[in-house]
N, C-alpha and C. Protein backbone atom coordinates (compact mmCIF):
# COMPACT_ATOMS: atom_id res chain seq x y z
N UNK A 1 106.18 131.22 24.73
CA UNK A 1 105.08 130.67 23.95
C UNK A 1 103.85 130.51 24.85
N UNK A 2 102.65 130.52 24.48
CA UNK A 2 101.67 130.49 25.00
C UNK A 2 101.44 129.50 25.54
N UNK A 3 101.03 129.10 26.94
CA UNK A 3 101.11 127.82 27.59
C UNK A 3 99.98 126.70 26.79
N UNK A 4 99.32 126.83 26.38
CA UNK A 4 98.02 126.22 25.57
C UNK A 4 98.81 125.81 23.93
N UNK A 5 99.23 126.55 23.47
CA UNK A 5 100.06 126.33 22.59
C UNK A 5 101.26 125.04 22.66
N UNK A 6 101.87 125.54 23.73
CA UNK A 6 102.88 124.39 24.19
C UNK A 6 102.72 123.46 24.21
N UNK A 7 101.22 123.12 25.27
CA UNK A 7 100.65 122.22 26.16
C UNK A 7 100.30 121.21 24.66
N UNK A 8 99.43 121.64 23.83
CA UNK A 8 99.17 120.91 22.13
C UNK A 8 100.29 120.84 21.39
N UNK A 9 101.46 121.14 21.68
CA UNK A 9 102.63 120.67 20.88
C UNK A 9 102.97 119.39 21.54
N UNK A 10 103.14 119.80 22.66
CA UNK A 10 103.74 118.45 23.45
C UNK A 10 102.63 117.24 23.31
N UNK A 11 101.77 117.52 23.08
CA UNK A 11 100.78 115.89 22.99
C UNK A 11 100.85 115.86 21.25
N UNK A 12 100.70 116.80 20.51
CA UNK A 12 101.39 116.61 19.38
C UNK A 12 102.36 116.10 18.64
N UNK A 13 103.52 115.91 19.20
CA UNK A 13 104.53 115.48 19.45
C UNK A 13 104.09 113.90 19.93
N UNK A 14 103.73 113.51 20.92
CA UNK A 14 102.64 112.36 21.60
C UNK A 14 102.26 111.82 20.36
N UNK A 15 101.27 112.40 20.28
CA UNK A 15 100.73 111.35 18.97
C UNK A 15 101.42 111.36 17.99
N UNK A 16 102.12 112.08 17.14
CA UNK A 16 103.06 112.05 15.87
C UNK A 16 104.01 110.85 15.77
N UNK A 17 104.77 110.67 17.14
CA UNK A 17 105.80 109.58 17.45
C UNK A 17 105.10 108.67 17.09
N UNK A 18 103.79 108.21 17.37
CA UNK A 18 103.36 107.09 17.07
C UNK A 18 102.51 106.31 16.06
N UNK A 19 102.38 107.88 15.37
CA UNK A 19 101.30 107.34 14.02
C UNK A 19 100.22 107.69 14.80
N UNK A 20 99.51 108.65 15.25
CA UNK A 20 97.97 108.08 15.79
C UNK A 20 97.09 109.18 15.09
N UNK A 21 96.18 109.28 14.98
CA UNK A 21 95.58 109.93 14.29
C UNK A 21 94.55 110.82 15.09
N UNK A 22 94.79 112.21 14.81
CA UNK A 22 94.17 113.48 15.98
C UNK A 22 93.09 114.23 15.58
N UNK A 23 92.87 115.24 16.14
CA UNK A 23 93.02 116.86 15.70
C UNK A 23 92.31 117.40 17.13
N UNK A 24 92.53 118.41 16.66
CA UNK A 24 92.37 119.64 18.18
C UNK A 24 91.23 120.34 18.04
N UNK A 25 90.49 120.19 18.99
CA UNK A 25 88.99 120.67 18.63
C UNK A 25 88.79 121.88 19.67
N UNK A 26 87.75 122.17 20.05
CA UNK A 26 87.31 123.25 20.91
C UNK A 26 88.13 124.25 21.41
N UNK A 27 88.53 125.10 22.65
CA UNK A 27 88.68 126.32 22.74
C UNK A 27 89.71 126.85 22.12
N UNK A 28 90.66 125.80 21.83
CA UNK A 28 92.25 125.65 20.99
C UNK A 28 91.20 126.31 19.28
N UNK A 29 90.91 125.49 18.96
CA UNK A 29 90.54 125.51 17.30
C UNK A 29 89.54 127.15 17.38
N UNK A 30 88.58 127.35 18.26
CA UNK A 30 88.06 128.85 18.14
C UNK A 30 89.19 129.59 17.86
N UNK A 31 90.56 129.94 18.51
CA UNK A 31 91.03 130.60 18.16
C UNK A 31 92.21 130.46 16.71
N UNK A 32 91.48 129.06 16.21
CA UNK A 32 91.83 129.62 14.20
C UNK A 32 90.89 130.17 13.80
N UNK A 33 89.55 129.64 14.09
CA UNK A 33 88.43 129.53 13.25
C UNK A 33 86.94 130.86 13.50
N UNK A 34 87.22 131.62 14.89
CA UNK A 34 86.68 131.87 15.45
C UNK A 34 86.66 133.21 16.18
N UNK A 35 85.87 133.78 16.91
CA UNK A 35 86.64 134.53 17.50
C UNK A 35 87.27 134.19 18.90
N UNK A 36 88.79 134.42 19.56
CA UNK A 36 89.20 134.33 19.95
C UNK A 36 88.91 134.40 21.30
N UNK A 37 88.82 133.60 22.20
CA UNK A 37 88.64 133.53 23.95
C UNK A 37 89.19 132.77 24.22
N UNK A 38 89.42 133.12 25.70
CA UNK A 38 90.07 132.55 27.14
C UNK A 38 89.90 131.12 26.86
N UNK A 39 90.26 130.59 26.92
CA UNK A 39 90.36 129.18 27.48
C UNK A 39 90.93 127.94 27.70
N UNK A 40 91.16 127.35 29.17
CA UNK A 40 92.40 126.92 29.89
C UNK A 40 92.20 125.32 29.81
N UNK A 41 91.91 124.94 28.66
CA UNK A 41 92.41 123.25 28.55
C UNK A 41 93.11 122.89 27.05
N UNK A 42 92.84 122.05 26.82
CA UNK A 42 93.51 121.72 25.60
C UNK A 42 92.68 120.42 25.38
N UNK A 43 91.29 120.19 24.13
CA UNK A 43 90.67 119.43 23.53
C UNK A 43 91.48 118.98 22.48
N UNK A 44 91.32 117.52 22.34
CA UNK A 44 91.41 117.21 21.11
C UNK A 44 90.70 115.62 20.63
N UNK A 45 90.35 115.17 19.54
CA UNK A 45 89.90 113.75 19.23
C UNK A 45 90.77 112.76 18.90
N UNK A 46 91.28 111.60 19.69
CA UNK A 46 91.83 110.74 18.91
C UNK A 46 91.53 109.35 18.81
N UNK A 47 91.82 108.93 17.38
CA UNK A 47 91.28 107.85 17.04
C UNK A 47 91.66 106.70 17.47
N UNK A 48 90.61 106.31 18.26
CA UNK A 48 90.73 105.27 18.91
C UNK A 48 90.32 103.54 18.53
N UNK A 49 88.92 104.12 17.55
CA UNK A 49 87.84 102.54 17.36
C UNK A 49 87.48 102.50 18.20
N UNK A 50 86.71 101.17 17.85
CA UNK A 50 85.83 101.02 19.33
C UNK A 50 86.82 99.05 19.45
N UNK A 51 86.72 98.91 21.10
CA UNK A 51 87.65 97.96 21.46
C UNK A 51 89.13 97.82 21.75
N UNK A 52 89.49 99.02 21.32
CA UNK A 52 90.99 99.43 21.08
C UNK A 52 91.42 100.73 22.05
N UNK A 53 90.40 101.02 22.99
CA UNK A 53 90.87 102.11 23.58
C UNK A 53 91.76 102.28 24.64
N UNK A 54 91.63 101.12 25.20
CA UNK A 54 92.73 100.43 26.47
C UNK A 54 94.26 100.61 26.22
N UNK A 55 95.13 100.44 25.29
CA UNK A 55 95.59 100.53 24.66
C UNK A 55 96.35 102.04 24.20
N UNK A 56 95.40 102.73 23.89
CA UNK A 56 95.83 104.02 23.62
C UNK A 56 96.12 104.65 25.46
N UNK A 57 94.79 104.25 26.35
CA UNK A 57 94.78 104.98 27.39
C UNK A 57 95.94 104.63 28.63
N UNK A 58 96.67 103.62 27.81
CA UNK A 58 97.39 103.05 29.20
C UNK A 58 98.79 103.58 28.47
N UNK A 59 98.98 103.93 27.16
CA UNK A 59 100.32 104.18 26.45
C UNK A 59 100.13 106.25 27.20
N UNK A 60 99.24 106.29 27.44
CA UNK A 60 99.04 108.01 27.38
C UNK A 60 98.93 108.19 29.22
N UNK A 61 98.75 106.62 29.94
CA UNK A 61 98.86 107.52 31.42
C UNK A 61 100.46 107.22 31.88
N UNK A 62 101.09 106.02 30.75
CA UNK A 62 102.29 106.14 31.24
C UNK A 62 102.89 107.43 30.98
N UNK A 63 102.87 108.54 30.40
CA UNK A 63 103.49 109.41 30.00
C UNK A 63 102.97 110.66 30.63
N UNK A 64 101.82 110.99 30.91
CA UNK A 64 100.88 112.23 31.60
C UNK A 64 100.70 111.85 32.61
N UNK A 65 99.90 112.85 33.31
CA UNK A 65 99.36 112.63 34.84
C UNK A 65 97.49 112.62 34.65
N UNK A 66 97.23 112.12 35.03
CA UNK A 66 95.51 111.95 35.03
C UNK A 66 95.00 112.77 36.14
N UNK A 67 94.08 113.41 35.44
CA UNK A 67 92.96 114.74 36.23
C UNK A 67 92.14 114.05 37.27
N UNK A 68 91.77 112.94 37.55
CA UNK A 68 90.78 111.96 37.85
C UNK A 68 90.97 111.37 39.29
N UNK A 69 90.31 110.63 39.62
CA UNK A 69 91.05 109.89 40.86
C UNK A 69 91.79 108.44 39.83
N UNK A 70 90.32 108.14 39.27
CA UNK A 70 90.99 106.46 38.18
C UNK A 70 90.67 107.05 36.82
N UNK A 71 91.69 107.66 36.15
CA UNK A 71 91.09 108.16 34.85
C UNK A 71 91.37 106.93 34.14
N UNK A 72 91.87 105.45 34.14
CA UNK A 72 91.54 104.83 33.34
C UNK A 72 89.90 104.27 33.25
N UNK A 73 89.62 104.14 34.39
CA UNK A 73 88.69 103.33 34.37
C UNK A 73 87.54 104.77 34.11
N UNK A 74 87.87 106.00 34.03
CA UNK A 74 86.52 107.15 33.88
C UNK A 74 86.82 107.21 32.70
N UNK A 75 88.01 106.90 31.63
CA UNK A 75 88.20 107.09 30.27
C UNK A 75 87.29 105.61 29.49
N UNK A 76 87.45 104.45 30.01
CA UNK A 76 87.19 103.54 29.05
C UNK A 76 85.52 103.70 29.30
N UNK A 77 84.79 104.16 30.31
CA UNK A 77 83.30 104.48 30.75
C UNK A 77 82.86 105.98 29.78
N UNK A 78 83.98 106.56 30.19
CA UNK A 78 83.01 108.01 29.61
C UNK A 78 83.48 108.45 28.00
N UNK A 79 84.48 107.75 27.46
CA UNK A 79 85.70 108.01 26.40
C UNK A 79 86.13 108.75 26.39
N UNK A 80 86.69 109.99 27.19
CA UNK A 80 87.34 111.00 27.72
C UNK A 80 88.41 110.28 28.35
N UNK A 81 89.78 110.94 28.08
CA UNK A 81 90.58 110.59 28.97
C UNK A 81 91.37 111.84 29.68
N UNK A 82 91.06 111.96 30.86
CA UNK A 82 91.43 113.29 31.57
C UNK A 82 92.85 114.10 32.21
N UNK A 83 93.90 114.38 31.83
CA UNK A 83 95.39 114.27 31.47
C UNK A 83 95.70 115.17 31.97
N UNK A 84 97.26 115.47 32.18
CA UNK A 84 97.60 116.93 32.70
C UNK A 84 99.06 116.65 31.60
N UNK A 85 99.28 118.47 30.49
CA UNK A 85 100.56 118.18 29.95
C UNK A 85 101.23 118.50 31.08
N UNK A 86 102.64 118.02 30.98
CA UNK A 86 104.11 118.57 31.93
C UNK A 86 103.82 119.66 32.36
N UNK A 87 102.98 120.72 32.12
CA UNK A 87 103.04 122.12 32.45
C UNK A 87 102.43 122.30 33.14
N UNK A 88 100.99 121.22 33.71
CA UNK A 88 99.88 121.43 34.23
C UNK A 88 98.92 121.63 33.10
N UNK A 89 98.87 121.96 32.55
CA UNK A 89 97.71 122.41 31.65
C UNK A 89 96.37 121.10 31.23
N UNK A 90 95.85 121.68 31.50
CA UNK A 90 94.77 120.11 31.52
C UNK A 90 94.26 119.95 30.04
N UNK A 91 94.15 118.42 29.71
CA UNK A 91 93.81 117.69 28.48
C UNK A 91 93.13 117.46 28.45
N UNK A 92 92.11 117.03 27.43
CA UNK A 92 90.57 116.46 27.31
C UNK A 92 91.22 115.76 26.06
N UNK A 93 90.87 114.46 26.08
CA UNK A 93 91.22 113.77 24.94
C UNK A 93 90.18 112.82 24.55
N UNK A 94 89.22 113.21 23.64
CA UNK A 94 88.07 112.42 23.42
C UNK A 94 88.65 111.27 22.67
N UNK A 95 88.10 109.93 22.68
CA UNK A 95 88.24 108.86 22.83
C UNK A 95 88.05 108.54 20.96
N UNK A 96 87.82 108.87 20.23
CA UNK A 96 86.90 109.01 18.88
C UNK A 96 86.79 107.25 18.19
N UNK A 97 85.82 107.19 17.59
CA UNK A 97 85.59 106.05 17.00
C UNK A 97 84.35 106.31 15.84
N UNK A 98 83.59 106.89 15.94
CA UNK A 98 82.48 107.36 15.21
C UNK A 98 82.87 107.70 13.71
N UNK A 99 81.94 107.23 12.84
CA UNK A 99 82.56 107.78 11.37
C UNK A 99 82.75 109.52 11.09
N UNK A 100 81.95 110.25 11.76
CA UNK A 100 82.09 111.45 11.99
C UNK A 100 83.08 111.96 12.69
N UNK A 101 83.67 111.30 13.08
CA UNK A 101 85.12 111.96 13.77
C UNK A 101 86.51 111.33 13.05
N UNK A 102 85.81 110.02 12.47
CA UNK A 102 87.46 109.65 11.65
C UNK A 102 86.95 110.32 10.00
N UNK A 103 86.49 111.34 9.83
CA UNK A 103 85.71 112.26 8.80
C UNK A 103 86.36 113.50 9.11
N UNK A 104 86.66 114.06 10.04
CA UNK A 104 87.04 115.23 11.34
C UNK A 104 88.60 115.43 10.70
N UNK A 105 89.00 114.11 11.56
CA UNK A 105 90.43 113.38 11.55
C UNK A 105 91.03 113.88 9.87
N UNK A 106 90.32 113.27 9.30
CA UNK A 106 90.40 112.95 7.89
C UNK A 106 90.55 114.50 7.22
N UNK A 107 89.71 115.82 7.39
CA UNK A 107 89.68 117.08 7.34
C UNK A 107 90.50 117.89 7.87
N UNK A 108 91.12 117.27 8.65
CA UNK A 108 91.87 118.10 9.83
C UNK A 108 93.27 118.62 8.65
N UNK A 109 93.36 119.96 8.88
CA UNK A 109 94.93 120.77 8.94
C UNK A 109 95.72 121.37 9.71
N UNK A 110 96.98 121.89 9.31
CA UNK A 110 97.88 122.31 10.32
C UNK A 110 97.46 123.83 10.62
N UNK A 111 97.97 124.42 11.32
CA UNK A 111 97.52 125.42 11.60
C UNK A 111 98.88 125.88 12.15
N UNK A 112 99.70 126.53 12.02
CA UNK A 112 101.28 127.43 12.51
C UNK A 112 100.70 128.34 13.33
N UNK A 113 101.82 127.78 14.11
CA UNK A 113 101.60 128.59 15.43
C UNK A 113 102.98 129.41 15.70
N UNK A 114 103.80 129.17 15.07
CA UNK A 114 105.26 129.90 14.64
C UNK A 114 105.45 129.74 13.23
N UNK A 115 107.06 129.99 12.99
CA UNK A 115 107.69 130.17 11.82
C UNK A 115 107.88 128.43 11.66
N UNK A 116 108.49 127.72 12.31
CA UNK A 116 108.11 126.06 12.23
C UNK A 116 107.34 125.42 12.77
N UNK A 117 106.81 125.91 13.76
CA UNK A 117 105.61 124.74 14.27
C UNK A 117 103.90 124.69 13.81
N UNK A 118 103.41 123.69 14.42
CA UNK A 118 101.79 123.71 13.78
C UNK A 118 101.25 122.78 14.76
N UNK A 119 99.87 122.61 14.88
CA UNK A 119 99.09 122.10 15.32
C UNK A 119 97.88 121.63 14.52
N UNK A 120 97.77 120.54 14.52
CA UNK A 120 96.82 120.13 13.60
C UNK A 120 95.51 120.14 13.83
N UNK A 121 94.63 121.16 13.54
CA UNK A 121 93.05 121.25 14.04
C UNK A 121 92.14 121.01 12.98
N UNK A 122 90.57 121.04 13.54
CA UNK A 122 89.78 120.19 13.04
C UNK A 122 89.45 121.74 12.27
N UNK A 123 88.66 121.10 11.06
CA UNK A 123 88.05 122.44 9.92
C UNK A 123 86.92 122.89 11.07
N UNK A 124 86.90 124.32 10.54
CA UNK A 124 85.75 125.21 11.01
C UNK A 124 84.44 124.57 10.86
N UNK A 125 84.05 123.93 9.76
CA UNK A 125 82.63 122.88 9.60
C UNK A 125 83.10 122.21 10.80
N UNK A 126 83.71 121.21 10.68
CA UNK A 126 83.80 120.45 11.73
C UNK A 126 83.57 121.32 13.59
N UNK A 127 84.25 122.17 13.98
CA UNK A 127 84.17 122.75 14.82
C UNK A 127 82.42 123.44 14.98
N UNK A 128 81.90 123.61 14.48
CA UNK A 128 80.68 124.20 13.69
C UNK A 128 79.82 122.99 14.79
N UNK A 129 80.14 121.64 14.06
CA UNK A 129 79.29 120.57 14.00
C UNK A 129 79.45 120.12 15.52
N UNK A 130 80.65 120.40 16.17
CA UNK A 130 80.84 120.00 17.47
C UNK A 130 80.11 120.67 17.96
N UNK A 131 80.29 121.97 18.32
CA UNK A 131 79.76 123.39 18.94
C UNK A 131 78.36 122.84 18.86
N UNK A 132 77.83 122.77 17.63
CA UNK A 132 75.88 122.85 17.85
C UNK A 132 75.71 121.31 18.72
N UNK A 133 76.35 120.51 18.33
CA UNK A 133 75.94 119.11 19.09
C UNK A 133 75.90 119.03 20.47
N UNK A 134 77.22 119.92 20.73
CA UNK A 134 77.56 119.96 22.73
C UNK A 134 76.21 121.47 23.04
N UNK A 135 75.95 122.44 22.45
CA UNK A 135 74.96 122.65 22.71
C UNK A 135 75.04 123.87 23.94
N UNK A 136 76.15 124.00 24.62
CA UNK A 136 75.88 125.09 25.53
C UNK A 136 75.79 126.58 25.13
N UNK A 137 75.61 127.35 26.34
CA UNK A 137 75.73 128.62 25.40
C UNK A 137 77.06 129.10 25.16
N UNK A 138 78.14 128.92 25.72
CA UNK A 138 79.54 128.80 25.31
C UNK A 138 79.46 128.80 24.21
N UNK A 139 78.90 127.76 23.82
CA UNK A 139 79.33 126.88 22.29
C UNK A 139 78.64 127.62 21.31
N UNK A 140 77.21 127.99 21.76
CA UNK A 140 76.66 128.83 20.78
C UNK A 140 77.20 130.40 20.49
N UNK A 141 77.96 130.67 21.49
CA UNK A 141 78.82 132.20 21.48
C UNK A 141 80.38 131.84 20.07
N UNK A 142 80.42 130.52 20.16
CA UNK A 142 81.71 130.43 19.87
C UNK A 142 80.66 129.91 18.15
N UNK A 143 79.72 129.13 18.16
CA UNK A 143 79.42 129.20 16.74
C UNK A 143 79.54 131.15 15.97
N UNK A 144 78.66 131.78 16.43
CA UNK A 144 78.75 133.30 16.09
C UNK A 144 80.13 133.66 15.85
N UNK A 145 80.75 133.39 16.75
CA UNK A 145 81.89 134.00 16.51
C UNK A 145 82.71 133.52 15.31
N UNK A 146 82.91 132.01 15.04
CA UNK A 146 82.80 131.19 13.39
C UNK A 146 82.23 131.99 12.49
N UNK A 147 80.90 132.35 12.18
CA UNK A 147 80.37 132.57 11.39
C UNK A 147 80.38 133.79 11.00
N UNK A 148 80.72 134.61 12.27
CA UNK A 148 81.35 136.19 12.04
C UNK A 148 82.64 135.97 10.83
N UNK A 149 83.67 135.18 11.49
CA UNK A 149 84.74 135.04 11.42
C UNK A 149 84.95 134.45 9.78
N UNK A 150 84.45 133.76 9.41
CA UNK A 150 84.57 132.55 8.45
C UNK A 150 83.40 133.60 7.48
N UNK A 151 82.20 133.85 7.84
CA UNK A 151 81.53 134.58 6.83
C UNK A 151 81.00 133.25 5.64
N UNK A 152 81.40 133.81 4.59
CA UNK A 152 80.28 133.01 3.21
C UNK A 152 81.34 132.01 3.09
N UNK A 153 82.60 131.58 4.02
CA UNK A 153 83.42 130.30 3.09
C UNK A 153 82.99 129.32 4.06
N UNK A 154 82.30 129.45 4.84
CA UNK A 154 81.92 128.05 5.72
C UNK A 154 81.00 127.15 4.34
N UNK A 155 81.25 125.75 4.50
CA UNK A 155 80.55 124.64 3.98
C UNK A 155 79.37 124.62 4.83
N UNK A 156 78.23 124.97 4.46
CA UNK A 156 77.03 124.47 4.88
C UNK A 156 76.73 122.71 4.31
N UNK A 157 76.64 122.23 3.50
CA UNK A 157 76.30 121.20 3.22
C UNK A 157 77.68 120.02 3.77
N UNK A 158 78.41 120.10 4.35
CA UNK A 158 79.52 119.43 5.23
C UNK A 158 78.90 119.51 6.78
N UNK A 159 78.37 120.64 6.71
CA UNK A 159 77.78 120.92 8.32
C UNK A 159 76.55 120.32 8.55
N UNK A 160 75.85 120.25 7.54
CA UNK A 160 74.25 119.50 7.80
C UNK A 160 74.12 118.18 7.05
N UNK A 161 75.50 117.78 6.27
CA UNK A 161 75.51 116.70 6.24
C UNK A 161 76.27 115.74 7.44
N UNK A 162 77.16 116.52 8.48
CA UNK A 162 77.15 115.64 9.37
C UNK A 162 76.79 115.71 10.90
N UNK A 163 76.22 117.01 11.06
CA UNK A 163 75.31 117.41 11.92
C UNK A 163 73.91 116.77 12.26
N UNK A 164 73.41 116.75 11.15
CA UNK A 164 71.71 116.68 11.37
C UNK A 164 71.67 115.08 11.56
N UNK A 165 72.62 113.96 11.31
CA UNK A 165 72.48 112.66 11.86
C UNK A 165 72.61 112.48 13.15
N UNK A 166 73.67 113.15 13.89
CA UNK A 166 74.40 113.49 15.38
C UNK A 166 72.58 113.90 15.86
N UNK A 167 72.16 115.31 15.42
CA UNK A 167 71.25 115.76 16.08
C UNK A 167 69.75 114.90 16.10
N UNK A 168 69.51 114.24 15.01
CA UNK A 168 68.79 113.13 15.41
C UNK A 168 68.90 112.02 16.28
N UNK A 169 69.82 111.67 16.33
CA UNK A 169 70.44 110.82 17.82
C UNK A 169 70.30 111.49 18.70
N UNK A 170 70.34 112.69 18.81
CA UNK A 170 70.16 113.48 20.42
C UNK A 170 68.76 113.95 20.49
N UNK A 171 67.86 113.33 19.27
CA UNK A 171 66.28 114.63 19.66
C UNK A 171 66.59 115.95 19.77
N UNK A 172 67.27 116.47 18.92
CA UNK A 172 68.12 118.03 19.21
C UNK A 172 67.00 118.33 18.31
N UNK A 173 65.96 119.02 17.77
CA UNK A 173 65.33 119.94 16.91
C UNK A 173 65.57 121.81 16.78
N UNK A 174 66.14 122.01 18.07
CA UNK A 174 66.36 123.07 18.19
C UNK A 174 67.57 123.52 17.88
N UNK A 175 68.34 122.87 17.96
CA UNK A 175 69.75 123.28 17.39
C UNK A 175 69.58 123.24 15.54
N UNK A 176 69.27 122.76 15.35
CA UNK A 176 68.97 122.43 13.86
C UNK A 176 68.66 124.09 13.44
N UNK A 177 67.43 124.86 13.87
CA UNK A 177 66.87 125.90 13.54
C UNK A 177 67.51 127.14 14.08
N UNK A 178 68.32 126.92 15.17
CA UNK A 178 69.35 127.90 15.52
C UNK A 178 70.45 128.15 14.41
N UNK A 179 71.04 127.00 14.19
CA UNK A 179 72.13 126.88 13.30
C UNK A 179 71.53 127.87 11.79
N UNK A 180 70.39 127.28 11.53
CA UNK A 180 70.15 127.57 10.26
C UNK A 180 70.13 129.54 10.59
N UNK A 181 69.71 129.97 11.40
CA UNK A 181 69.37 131.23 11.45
C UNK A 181 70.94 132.11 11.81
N UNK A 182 71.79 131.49 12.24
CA UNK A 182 73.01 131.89 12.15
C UNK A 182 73.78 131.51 11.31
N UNK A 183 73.76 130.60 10.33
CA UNK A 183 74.19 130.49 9.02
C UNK A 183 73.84 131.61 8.22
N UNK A 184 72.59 131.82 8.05
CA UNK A 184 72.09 131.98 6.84
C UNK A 184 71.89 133.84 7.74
N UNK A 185 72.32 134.33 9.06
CA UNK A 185 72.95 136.14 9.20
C UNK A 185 74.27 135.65 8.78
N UNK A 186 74.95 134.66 8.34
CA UNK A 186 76.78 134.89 8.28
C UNK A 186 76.63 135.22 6.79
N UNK A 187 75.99 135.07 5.88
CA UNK A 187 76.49 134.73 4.70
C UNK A 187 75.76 136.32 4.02
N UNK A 188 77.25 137.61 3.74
CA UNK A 188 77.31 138.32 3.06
C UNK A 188 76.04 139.24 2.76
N UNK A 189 75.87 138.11 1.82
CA UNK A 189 74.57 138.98 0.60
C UNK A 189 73.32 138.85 1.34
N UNK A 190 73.26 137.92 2.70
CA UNK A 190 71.64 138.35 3.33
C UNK A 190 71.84 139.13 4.17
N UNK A 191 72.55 139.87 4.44
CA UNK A 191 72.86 140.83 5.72
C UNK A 191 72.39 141.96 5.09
N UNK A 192 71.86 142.75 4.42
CA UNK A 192 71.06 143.81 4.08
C UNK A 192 70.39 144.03 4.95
């Protein structure tokens, strides 16, 4: 099995035992939603709240190894908590509390990765909405590749309804007008 694959079962497994509420975002989710690339971590969001993160982060270093020198104390500062599964494979486990991510959470499906297993990732909008917010050109390679991919069934109004609040908090104006111009080459009937 694919070590990345594994690596999100086994924290899958992690959170399932306990009720917690996930989903798997970035280089993992491009390859449902997207076109497919390299890439050697394993993202995902879990719901944390705000005040309650201590808690999650001390149940998750008894069990993993931390990337960090003090990943508790760089998790409850940065809300990242920086992990290694059993395999090595490194974790990014965003901290989530935001209504936009327990919205994410809330959207999220399975995705089979065999004949019984799955991984539960965030919708392509959602992935969409991450990608333009983080903003690199990575991210903007991996929107295209969505919009290649996904074509006219992407939700635009899911994407700029929870995008364009994020991007006002960041003074982002430019992502706004990027997005729109790669939306609107994905969709079919304007590609003439």
């Amino acid at each position: 099995m694919n070590p990345l694959f594994a690596a999100a079962l086994e924290l899958e497994g992690f959170f399932g035992a306990r009720g917690w509420r996930f989903c798997f975002i970035g280089g993992l989710a491009v390859q449902r939603w997207g076109e497919p690339r390299l890439t050697l971590d394993v993202d995902c969001t879990l719901l944390t709240g705000f005040g309650q993160e201590e808690r999650y982060v001390d149940e998750l270093l008894a069990a993993f190894a931390g990337r960090v020198d003090d990943p508790r104390e760089f998790a409850l500062a940065n809300r990242v908590l920086l992990l290694r599964a059993s395999s090595g494979v490194p974790l990014d486990i965003a901290l989530g509390a935001m209504p936009f991510e327990e919205r994410c959470v809330d959207r999220a499906s399975a995705f089979a990765i065999g004949e019984t297993r799955s991984l539960t990732m965030c919708s392509a909008e959602d992935l969409v909405v991450f990608k333009a917010f983080a903003g690199r050109d990575r991210d903007w390679l991996d929107i295209e590749g969505i919009v290649l991919r996904q074509g006219g069934s992407l939700e635009a109004d899911t994407i700029w309804q929870e995008l364009l609040p994020l991007l006002e908090l960041k003074e982002d104006a430019e992502a706004e007008s990027r997005l729109r111009r790669l939306l609107t080459q994905g969709r079919p009937d304007d590609r003439r």
